[in-house]
Protein backbone atom coordinates (compact mmCIF):
# COMPACT_ATOMS: atom_id res chain seq x y z
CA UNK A 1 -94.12 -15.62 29.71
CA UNK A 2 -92.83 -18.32 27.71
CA UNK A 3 -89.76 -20.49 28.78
CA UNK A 4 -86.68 -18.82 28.29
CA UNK A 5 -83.89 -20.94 26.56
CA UNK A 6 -80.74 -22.04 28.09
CA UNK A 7 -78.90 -19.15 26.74
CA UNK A 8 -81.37 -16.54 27.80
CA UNK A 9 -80.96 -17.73 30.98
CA UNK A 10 -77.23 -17.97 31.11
CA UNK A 11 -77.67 -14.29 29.76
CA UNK A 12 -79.96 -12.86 32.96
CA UNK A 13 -77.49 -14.96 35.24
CA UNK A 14 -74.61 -12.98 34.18
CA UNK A 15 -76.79 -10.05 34.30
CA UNK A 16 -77.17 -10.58 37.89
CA UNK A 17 -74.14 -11.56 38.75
CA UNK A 18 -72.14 -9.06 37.47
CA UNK A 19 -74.68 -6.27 38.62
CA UNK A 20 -75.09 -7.41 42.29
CA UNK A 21 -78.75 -7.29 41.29
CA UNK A 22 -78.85 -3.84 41.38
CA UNK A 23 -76.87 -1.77 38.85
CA UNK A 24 -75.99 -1.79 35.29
CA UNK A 25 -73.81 -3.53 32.81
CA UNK A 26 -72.05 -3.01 30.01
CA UNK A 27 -72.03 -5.56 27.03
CA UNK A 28 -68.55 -5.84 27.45
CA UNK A 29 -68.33 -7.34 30.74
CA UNK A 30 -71.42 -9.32 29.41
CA UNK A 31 -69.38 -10.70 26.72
CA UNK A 32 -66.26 -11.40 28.59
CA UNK A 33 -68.46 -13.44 31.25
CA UNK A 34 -69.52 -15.25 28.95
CA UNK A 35 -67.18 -15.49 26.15
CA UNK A 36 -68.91 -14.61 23.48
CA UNK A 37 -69.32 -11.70 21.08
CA UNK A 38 -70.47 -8.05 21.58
CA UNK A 39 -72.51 -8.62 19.01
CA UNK A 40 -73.96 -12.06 19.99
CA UNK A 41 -74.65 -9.96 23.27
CA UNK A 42 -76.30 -7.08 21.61
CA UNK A 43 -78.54 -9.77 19.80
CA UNK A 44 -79.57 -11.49 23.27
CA UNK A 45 -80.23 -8.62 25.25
CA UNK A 46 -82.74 -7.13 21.91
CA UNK A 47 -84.78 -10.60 22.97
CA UNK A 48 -84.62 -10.29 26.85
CA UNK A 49 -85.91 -6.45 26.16
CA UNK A 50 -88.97 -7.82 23.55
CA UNK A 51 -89.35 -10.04 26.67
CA UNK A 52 -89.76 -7.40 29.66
CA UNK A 53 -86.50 -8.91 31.42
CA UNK A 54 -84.28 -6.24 30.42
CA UNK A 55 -83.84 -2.47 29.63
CA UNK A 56 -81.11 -0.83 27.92
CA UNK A 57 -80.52 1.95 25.68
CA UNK A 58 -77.85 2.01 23.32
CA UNK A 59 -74.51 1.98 23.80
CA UNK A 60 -75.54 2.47 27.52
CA UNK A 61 -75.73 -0.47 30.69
CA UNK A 62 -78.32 -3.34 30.76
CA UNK A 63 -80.42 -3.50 33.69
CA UNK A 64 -82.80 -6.37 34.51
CA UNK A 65 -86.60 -5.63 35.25
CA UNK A 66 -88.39 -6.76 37.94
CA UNK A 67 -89.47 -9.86 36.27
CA UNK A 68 -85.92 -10.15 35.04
CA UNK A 69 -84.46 -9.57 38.11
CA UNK A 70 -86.72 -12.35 39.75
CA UNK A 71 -85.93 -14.98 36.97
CA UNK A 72 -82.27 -14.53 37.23
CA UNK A 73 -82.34 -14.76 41.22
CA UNK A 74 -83.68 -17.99 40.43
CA UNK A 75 -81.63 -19.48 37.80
CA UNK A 76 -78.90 -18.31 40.26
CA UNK A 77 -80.39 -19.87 43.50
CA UNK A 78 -80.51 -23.56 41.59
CA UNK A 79 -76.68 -23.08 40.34
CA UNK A 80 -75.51 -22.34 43.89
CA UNK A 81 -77.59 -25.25 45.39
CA UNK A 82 -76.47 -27.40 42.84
CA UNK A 83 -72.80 -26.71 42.79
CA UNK A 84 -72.84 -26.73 46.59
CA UNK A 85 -74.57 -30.16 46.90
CA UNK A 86 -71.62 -31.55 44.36
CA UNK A 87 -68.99 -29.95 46.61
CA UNK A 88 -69.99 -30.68 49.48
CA UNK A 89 -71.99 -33.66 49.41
CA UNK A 90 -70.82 -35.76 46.55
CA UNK A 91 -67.26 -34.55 46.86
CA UNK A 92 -66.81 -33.36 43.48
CA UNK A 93 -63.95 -30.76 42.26
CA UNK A 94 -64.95 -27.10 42.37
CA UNK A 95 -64.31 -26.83 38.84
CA UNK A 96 -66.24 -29.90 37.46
CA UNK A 97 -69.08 -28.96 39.79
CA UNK A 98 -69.55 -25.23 38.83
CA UNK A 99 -69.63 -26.51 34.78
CA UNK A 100 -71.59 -29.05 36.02
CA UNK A 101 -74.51 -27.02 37.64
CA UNK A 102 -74.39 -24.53 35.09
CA UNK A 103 -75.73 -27.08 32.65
CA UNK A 104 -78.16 -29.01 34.88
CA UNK A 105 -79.82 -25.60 36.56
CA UNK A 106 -81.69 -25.29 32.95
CA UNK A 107 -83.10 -28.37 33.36
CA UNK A 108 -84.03 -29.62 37.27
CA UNK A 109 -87.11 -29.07 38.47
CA UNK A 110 -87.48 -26.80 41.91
CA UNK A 111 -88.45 -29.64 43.33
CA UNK A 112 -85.11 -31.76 42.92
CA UNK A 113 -82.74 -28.42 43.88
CA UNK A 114 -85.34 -28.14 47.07
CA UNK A 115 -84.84 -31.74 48.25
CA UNK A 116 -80.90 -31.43 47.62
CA UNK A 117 -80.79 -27.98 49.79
CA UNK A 118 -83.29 -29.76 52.46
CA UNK A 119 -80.69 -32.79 52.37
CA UNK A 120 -77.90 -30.47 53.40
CA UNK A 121 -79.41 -28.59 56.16
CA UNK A 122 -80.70 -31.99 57.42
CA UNK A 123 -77.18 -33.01 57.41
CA UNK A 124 -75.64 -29.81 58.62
CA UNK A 125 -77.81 -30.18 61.68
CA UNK A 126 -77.38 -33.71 62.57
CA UNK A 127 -73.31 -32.70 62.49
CA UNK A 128 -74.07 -29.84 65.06
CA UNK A 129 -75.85 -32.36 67.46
């Protein structure tokens, strides 16, 4: 599969989110998480199902495929890590850091959210000690 853009991604994210990871959801809610269109939504979600990532019929709830499901759990993963790291770590607002990790999740490799989540536990265990 090719690499999704930054706006596909956001797209399964919300998906996820807003589904638990295992139900449906209307473009509505899609479009309020996001703040954007119905139609902008509609568009998206026609490219996530050309994709395999998504199925939906119309005027009915989106739900993510396997593969969908899988790349949104990781897209996910990296925000939380990220924002958590900022929070917790660097002492940055809640705020700043959630906007913040929402942009650089596209971007870092697994590698770099790996060593920051390895950093914390390392840390978390020296406190217990």
């Amino acid at each position: 599969m090719s690499k999704l853009t930054v706006s596909m991604e956001n797209y399964l994210e919300a998906i996820y989110e807003l589904s638990n990871g295992n139900s449906g959801v209307r473009v509505s809610d899609i479009s309020e998480r996001l703040g954007v269109t119905k139609p902008s939504v509609n568009s998206a979600i026609s490219t996530l199902a050309e994709k395999g990532l998504v199925t939906t019929e119309k005027y009915k709830k989106v739900y993510l495929t396997p593969t969908g499901l899988e790349q949104a759990k990781l897209t996910s993963k990296k925000h939380q890590i990220i924002q958590k790291f900022f929070t917790e770590v660097l002492k940055i607002d809640a705020a700043v850091a959630d906007q913040d990790a929402c942009s650089i999740e596209h971007v870092i490799s697994s590698d770099s959210v790996q060593a920051m989540q390895e950093y914390m536990q390392a840390n978390a265990n020296k406190e217990k000690e």
